[in-house]
PDB file of N, CA and C in Angstrom:
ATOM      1  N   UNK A   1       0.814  -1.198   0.000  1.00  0.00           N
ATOM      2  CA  UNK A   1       0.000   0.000   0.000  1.00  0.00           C
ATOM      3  C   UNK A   1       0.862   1.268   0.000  1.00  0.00           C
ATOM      4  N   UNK A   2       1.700   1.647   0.692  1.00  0.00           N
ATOM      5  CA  UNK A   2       2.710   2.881   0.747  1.00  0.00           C
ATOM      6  C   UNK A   2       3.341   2.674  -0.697  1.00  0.00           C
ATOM      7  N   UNK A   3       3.917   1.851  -0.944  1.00  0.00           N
ATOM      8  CA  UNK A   3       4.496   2.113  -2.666  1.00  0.00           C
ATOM      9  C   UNK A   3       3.396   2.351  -3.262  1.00  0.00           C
ATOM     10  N   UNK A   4       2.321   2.031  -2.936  1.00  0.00           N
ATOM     11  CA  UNK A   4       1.258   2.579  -4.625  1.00  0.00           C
ATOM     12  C   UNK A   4       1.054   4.073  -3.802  1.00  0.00           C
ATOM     13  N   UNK A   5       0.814   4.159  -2.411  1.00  0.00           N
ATOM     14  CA  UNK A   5       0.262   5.397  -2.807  1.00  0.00           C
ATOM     15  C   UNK A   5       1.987   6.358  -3.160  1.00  0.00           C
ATOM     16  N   UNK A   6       2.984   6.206  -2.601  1.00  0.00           N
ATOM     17  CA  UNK A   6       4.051   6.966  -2.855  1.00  0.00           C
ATOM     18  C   UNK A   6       4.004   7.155  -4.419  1.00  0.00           C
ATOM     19  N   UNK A   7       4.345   6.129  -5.262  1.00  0.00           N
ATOM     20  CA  UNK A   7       3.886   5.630  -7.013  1.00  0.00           C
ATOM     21  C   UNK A   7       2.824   6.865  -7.262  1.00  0.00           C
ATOM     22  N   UNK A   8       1.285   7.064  -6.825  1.00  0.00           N
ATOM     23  CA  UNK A   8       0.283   7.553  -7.455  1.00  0.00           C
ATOM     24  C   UNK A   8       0.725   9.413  -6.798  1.00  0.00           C
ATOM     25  N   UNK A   9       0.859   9.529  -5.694  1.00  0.00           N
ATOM     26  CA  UNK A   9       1.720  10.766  -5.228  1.00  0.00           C
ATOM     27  C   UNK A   9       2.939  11.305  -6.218  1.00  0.00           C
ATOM     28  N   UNK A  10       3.469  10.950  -6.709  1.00  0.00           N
ATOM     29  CA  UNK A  10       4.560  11.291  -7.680  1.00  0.00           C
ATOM     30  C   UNK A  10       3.881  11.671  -8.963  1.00  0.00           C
ATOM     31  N   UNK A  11       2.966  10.701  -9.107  1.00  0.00           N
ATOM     32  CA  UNK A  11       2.583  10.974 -10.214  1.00  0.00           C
ATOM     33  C   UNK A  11       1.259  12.013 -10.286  1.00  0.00           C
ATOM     34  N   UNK A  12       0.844  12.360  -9.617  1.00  0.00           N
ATOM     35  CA  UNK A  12       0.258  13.348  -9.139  1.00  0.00           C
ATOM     36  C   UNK A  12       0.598  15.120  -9.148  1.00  0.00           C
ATOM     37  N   UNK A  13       1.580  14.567  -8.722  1.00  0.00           N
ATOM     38  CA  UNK A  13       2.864  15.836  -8.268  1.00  0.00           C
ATOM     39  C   UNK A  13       3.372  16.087  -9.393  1.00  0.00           C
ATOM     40  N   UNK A  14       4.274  15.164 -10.633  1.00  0.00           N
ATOM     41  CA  UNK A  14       4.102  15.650 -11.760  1.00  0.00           C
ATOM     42  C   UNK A  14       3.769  16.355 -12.660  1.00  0.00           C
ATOM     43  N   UNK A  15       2.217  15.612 -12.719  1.00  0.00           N
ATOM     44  CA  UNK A  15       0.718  16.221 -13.508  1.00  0.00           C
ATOM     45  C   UNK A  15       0.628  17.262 -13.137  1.00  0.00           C
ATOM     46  N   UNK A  16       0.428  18.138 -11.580  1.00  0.00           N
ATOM     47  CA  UNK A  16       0.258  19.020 -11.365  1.00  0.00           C
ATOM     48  C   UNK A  16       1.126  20.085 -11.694  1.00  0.00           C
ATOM     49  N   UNK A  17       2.374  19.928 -11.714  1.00  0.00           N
ATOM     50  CA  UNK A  17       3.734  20.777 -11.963  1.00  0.00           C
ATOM     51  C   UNK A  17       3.263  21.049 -13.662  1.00  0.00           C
ATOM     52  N   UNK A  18       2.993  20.098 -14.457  1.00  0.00           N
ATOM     53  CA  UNK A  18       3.266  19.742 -15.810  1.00  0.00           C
ATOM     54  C   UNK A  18       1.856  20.754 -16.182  1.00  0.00           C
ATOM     55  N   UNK A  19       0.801  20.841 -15.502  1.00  0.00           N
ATOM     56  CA  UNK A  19      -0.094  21.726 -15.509  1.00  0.00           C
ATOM     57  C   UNK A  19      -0.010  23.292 -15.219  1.00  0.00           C
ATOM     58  N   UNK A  20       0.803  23.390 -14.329  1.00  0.00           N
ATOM     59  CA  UNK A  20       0.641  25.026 -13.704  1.00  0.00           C
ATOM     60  C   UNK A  20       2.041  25.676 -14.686  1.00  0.00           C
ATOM     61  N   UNK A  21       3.296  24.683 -15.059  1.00  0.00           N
ATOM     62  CA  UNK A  21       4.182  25.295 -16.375  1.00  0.00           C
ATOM     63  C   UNK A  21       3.175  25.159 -17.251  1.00  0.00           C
ATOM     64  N   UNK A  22       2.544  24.716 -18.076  1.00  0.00           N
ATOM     65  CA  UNK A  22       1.513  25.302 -19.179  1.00  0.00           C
ATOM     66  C   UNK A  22       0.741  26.410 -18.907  1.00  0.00           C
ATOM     67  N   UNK A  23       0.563  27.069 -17.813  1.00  0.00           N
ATOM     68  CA  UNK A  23      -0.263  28.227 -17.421  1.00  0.00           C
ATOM     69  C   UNK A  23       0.747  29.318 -17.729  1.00  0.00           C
ATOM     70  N   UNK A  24       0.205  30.673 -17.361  1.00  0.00           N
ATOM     71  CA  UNK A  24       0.892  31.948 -16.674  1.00  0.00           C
ATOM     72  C   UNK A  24       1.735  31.185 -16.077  1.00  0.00           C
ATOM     73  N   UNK A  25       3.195  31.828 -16.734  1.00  0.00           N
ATOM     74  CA  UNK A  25       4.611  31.880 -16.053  1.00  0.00           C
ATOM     75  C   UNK A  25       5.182  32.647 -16.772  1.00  0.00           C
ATOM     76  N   UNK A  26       6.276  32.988 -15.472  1.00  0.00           N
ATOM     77  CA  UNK A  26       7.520  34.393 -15.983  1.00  0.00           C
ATOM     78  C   UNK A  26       8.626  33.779 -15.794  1.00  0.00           C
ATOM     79  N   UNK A  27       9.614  34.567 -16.056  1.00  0.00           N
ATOM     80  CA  UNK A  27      11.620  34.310 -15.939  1.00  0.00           C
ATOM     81  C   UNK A  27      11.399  35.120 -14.709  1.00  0.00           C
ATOM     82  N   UNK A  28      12.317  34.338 -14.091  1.00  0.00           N
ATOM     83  CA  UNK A  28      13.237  35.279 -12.999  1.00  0.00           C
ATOM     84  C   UNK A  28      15.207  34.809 -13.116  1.00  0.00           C
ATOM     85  N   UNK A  29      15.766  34.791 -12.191  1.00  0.00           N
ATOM     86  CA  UNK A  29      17.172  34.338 -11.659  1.00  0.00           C
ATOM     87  C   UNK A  29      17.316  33.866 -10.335  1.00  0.00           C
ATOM     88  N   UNK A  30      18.083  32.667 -10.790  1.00  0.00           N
ATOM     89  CA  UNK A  30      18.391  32.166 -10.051  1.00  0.00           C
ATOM     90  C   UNK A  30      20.000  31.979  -9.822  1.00  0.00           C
ATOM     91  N   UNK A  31      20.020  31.785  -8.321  1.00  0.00           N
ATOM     92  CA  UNK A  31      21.870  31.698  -8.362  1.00  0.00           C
ATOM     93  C   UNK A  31      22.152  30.595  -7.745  1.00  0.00           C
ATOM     94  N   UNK A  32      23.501  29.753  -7.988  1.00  0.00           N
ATOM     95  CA  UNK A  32      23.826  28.751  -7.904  1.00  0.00           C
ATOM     96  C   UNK A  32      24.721  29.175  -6.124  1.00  0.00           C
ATOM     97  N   UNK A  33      24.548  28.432  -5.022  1.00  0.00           N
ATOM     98  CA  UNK A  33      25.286  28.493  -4.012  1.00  0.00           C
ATOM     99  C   UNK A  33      26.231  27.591  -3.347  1.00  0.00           C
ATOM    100  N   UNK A  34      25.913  26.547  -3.645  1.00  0.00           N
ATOM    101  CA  UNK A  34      26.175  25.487  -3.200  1.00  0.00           C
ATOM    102  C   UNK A  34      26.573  24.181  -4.389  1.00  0.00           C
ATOM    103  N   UNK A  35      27.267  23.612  -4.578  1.00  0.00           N
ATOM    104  CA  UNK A  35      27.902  21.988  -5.266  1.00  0.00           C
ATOM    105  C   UNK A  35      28.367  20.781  -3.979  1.00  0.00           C
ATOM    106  N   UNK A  36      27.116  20.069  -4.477  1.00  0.00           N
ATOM    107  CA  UNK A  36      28.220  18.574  -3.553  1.00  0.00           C
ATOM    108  C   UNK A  36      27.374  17.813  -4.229  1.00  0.00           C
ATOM    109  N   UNK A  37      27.921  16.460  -4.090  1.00  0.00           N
ATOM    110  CA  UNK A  37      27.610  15.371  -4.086  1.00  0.00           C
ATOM    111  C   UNK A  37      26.141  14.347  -3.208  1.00  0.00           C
ATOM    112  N   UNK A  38      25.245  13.987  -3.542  1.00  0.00           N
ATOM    113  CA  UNK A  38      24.265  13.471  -2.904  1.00  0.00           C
ATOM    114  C   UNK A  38      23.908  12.372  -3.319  1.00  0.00           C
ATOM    115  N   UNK A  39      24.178  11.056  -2.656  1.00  0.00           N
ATOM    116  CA  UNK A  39      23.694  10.096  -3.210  1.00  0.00           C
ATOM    117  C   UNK A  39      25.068   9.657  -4.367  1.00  0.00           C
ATOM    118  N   UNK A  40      25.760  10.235  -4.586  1.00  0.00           N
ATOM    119  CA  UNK A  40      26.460  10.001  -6.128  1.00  0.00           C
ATOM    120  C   UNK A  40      26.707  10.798  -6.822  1.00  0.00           C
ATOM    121  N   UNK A  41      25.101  11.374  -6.780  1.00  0.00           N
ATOM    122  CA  UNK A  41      24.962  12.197  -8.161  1.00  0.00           C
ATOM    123  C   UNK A  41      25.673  13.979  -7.764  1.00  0.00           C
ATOM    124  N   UNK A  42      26.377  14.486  -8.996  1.00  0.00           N
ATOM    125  CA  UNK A  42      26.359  16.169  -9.136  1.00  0.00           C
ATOM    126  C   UNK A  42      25.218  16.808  -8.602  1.00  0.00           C
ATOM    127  N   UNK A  43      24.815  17.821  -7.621  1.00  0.00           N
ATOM    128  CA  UNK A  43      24.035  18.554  -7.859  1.00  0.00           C
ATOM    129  C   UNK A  43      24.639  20.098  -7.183  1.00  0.00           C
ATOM    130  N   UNK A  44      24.072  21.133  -8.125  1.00  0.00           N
ATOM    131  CA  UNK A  44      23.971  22.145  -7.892  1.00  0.00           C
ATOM    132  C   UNK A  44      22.828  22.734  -7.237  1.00  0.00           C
ATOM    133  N   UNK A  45      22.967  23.590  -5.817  1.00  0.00           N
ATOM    134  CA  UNK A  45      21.696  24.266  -5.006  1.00  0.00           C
ATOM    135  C   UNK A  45      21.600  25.412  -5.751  1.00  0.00           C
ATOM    136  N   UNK A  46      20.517  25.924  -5.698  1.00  0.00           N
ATOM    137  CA  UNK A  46      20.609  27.590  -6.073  1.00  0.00           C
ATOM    138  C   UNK A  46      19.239  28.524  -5.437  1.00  0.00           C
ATOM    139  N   UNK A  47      19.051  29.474  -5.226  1.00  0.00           N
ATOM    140  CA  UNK A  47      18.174  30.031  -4.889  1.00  0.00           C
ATOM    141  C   UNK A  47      17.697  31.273  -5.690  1.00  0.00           C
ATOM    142  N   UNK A  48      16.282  32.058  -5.679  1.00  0.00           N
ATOM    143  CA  UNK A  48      15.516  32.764  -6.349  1.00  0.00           C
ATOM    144  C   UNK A  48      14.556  33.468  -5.561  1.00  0.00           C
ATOM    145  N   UNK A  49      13.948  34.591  -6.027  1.00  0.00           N
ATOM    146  CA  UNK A  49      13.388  35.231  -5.643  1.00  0.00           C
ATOM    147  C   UNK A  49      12.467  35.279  -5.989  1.00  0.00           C
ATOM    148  N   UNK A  50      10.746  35.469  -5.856  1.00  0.00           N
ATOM    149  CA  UNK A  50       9.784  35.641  -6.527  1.00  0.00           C
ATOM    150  C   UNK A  50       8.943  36.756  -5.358  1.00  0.00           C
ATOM    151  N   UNK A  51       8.558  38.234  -6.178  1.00  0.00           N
ATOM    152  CA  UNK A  51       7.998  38.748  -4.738  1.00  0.00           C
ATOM    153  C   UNK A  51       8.612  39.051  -3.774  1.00  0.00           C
ATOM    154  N   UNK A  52       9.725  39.268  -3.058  1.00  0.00           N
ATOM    155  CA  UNK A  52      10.242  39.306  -1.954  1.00  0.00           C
ATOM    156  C   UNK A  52      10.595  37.836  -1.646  1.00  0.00           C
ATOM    157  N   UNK A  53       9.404  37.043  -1.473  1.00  0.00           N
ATOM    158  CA  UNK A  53       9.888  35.881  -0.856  1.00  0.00           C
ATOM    159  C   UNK A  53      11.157  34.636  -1.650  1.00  0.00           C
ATOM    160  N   UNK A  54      12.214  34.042  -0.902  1.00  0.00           N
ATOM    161  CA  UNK A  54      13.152  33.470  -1.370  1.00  0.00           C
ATOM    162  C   UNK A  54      12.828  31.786  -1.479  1.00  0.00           C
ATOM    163  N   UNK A  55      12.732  31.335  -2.843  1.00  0.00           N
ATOM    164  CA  UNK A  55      12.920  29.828  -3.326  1.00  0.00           C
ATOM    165  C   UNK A  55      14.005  29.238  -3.501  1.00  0.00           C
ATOM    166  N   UNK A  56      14.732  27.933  -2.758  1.00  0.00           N
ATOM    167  CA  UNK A  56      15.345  27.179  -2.913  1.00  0.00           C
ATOM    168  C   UNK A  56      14.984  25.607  -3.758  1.00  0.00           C
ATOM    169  N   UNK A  57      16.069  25.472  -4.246  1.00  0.00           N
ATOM    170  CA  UNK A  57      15.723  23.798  -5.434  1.00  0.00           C
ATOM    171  C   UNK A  57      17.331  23.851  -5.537  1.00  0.00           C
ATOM    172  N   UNK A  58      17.474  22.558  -5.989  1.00  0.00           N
ATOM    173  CA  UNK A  58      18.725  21.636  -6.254  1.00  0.00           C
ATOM    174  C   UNK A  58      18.403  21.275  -7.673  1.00  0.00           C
ATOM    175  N   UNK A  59      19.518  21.060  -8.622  1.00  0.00           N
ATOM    176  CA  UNK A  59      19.883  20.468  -9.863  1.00  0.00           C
ATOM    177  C   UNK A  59      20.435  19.528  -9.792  1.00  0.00           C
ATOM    178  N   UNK A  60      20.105  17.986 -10.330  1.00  0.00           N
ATOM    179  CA  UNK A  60      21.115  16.627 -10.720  1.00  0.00           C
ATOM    180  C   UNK A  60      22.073  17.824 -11.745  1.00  0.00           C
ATOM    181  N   UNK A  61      23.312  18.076 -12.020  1.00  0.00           N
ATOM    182  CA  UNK A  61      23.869  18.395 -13.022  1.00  0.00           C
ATOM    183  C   UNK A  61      24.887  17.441 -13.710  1.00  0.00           C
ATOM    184  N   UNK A  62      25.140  16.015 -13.105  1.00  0.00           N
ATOM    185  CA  UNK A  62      25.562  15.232 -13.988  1.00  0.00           C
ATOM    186  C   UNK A  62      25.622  15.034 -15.646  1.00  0.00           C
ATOM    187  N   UNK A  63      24.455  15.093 -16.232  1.00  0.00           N
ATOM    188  CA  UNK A  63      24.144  15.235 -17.867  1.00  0.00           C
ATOM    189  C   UNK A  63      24.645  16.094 -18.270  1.00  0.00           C
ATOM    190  N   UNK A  64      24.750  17.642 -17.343  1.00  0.00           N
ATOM    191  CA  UNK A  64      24.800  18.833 -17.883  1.00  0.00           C
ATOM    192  C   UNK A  64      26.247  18.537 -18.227  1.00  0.00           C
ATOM    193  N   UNK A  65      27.260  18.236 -17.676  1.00  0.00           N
ATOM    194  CA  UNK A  65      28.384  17.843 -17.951  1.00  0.00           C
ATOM    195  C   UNK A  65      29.318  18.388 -16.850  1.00  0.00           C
ATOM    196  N   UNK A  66      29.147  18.448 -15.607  1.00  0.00           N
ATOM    197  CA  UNK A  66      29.323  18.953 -14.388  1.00  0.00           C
ATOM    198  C   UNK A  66      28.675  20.038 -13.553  1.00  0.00           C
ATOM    199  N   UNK A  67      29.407  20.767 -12.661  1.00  0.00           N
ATOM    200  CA  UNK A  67      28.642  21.439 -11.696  1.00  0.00           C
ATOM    201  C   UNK A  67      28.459  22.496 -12.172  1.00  0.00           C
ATOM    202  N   UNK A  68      27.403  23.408 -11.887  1.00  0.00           N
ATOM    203  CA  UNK A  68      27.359  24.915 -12.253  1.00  0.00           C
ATOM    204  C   UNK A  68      28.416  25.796 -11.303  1.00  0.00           C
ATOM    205  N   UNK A  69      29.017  26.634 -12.037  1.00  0.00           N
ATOM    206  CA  UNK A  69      30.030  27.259 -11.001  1.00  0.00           C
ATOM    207  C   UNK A  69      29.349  28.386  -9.744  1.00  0.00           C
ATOM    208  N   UNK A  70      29.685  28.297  -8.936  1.00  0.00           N
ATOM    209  CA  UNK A  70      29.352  28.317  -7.747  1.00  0.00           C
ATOM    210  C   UNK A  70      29.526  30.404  -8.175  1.00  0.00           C
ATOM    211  N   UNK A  71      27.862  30.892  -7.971  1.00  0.00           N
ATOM    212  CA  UNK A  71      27.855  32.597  -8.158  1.00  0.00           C
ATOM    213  C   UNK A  71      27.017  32.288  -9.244  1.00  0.00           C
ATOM    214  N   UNK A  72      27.245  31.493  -9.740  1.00  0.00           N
ATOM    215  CA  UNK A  72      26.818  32.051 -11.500  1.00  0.00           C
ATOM    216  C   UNK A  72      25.409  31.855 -11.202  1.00  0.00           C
ATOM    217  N   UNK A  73      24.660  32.607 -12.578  1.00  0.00           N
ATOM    218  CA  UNK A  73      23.034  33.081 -12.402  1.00  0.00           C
ATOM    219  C   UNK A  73      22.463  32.207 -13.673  1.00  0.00           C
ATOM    220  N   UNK A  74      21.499  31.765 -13.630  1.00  0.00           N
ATOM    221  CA  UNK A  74      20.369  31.059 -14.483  1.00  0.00           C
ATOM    222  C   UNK A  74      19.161  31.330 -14.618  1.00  0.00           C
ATOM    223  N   UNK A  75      18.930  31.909 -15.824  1.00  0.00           N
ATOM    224  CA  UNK A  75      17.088  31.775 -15.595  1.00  0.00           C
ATOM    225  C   UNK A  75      16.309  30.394 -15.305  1.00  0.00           C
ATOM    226  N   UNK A  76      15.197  30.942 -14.413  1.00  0.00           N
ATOM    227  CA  UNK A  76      14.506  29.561 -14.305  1.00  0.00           C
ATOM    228  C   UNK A  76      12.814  30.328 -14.401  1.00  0.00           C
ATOM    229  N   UNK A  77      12.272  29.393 -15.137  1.00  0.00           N
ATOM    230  CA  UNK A  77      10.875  29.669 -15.550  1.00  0.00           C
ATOM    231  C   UNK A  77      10.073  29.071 -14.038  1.00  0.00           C
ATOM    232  N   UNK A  78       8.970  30.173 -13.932  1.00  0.00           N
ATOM    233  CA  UNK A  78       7.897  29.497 -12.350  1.00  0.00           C
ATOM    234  C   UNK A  78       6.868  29.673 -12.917  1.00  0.00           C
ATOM    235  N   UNK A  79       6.306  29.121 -12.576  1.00  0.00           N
ATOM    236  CA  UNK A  79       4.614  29.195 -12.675  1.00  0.00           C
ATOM    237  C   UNK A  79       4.107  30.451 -11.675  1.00  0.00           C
ATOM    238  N   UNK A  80       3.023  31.776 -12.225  1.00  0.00           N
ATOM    239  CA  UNK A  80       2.833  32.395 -11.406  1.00  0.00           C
ATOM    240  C   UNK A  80       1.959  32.360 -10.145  1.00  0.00           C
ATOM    241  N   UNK A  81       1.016  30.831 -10.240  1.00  0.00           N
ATOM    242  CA  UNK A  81       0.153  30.634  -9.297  1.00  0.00           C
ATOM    243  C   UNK A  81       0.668  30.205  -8.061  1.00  0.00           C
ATOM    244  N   UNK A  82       1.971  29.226  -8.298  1.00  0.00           N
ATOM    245  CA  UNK A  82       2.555  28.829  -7.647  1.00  0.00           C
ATOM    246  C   UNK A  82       4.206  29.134  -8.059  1.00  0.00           C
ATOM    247  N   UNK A  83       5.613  30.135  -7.151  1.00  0.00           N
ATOM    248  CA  UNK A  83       6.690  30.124  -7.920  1.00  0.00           C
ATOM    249  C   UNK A  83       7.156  28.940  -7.635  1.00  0.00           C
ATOM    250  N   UNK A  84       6.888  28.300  -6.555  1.00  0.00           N
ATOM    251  CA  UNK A  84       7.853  27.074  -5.897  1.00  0.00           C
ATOM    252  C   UNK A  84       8.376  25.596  -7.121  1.00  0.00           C
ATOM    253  N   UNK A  85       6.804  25.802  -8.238  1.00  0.00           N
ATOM    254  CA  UNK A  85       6.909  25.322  -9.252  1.00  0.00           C
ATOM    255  C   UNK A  85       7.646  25.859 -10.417  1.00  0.00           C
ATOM    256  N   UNK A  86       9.041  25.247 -10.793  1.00  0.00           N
ATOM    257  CA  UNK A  86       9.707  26.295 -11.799  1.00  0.00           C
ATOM    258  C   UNK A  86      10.266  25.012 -12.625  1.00  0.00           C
ATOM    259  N   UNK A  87      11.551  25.722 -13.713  1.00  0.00           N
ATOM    260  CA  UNK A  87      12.177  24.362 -14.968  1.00  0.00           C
ATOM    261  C   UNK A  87      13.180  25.497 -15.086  1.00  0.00           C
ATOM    262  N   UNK A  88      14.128  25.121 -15.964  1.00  0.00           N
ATOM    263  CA  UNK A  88      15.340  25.877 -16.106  1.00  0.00           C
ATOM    264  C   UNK A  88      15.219  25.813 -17.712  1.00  0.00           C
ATOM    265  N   UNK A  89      15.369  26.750 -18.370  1.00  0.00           N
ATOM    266  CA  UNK A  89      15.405  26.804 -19.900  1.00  0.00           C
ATOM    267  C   UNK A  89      16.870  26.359 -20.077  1.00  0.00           C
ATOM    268  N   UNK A  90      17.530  26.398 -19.441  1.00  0.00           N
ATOM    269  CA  UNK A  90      19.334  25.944 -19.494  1.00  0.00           C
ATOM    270  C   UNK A  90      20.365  26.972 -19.879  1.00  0.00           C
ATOM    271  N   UNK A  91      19.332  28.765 -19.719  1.00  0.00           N
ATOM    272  CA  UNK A  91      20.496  29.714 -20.403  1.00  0.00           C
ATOM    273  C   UNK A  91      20.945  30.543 -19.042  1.00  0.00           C
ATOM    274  N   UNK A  92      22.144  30.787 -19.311  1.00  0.00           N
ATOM    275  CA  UNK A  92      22.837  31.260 -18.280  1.00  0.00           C
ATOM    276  C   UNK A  92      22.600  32.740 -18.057  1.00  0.00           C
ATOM    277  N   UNK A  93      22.554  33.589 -17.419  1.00  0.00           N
ATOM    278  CA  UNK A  93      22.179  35.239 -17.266  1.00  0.00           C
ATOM    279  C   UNK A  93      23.592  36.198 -17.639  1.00  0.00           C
ATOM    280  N   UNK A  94      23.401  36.863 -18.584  1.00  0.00           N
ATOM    281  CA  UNK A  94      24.501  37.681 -18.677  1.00  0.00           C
ATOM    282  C   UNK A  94      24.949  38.438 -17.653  1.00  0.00           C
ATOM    283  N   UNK A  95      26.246  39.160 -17.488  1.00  0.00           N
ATOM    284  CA  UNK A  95      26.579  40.622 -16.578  1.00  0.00           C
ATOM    285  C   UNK A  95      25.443  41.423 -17.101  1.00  0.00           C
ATOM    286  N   UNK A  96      25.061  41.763 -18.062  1.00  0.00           N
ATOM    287  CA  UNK A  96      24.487  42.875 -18.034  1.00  0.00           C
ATOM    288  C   UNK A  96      22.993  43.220 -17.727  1.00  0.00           C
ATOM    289  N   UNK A  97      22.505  41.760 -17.372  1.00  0.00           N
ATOM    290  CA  UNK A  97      21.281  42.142 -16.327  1.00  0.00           C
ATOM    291  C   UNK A  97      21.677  42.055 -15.133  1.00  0.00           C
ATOM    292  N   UNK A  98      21.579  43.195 -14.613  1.00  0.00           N
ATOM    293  CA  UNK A  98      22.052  43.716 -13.110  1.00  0.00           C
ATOM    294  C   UNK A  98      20.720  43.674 -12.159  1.00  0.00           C
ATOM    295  N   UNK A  99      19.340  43.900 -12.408  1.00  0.00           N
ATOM    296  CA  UNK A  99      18.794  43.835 -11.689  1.00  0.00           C
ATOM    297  C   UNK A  99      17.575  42.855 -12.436  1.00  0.00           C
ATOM    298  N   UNK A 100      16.533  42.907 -12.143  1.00  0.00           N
ATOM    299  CA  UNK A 100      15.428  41.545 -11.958  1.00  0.00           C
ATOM    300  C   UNK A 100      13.863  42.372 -11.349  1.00  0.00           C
ATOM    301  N   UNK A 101      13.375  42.252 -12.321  1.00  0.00           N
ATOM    302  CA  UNK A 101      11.838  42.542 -11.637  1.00  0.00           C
ATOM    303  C   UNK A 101      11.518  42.030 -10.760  1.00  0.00           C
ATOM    304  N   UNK A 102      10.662  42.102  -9.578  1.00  0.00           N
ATOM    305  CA  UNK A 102      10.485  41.573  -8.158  1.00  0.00           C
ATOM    306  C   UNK A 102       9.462  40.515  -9.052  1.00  0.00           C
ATOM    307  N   UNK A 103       8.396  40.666  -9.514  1.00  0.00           N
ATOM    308  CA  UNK A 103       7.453  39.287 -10.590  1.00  0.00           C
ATOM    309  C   UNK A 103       8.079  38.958 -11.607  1.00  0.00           C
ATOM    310  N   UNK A 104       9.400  39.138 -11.972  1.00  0.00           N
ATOM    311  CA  UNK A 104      10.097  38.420 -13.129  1.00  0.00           C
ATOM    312  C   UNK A 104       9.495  39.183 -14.166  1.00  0.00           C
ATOM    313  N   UNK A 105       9.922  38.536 -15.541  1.00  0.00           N
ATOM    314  CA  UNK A 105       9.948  39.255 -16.564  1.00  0.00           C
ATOM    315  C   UNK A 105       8.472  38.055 -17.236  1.00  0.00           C
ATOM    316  N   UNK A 106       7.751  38.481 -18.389  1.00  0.00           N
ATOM    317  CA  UNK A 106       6.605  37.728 -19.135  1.00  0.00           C
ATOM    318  C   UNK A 106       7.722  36.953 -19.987  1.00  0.00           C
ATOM    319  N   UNK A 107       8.623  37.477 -21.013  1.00  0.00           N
ATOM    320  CA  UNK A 107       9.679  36.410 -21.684  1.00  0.00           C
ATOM    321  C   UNK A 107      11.043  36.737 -20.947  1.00  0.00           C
ATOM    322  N   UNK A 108      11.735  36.023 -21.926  1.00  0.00           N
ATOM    323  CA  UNK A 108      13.204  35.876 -21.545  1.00  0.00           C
ATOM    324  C   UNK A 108      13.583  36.985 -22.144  1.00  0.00           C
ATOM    325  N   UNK A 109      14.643  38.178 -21.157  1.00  0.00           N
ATOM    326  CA  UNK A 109      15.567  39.171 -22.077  1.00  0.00           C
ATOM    327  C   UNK A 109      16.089  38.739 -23.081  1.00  0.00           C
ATOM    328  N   UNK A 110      15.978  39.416 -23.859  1.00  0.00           N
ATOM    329  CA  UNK A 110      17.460  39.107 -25.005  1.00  0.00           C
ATOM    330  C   UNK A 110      18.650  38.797 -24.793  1.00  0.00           C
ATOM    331  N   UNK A 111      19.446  37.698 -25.094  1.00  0.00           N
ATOM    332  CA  UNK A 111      20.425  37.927 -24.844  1.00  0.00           C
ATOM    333  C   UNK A 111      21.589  39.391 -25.831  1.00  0.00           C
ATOM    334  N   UNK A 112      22.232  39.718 -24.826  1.00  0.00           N
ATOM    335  CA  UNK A 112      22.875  40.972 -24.772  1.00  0.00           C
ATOM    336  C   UNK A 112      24.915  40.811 -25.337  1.00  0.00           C
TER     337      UNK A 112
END
């Protein structure tokens, strides 16, 4: 019983994520703070802002082809109903966006 419901919970959790990215969502930045090892795998921590309030998430970056360097900035797409729900388009943030709308941007800046 706990594996199906853990099994139908995941998959749940999914669907729902996979639903609220098809809705209203913006770019914001995110920054990478942290690299270690968990389990095996690469991952990079990073944190974001949406609103004032601050979101944390971790990256497997193994595939990517190692760690993200520790400072560096990434856009990551959120859902606006929920930011806690976000995806990473995989592009890195130039120097020359210095600052960040407190609700993120509707697309991605140009790159510069």
């Amino acid at each position: 019983m706990p594996v199906t419901f853990g099994a139908g919970w995941t998959a749940y959790a999914s669907a729902n994520k996979n639903r609220l990215l098809r809705g209203e969502c913006r770019y914001t930045v995110a920054r990478v703070y942290e690299n270690r090892r968990i389990k095996g795998a690469k991952v990079s921590r990073y944190t974001y802002q949406v609103q004032g309030k601050r979101y944390e998430d971790k990256q497997e970056v193994d595939w990517l082809g190692g760690w993200r360097p520790l400072g560096s900035r990434w856009y990551v797409r959120f859902a606006v109903p929920d930011p806690d729900i976000h995806e990473h388009p995989g592009r890195p943030v130039p120097d020359s966006v210095t600052q960040v709308p407190p609700a993120g941007w509707a697309r991605l800046p140009p790159a510069w």
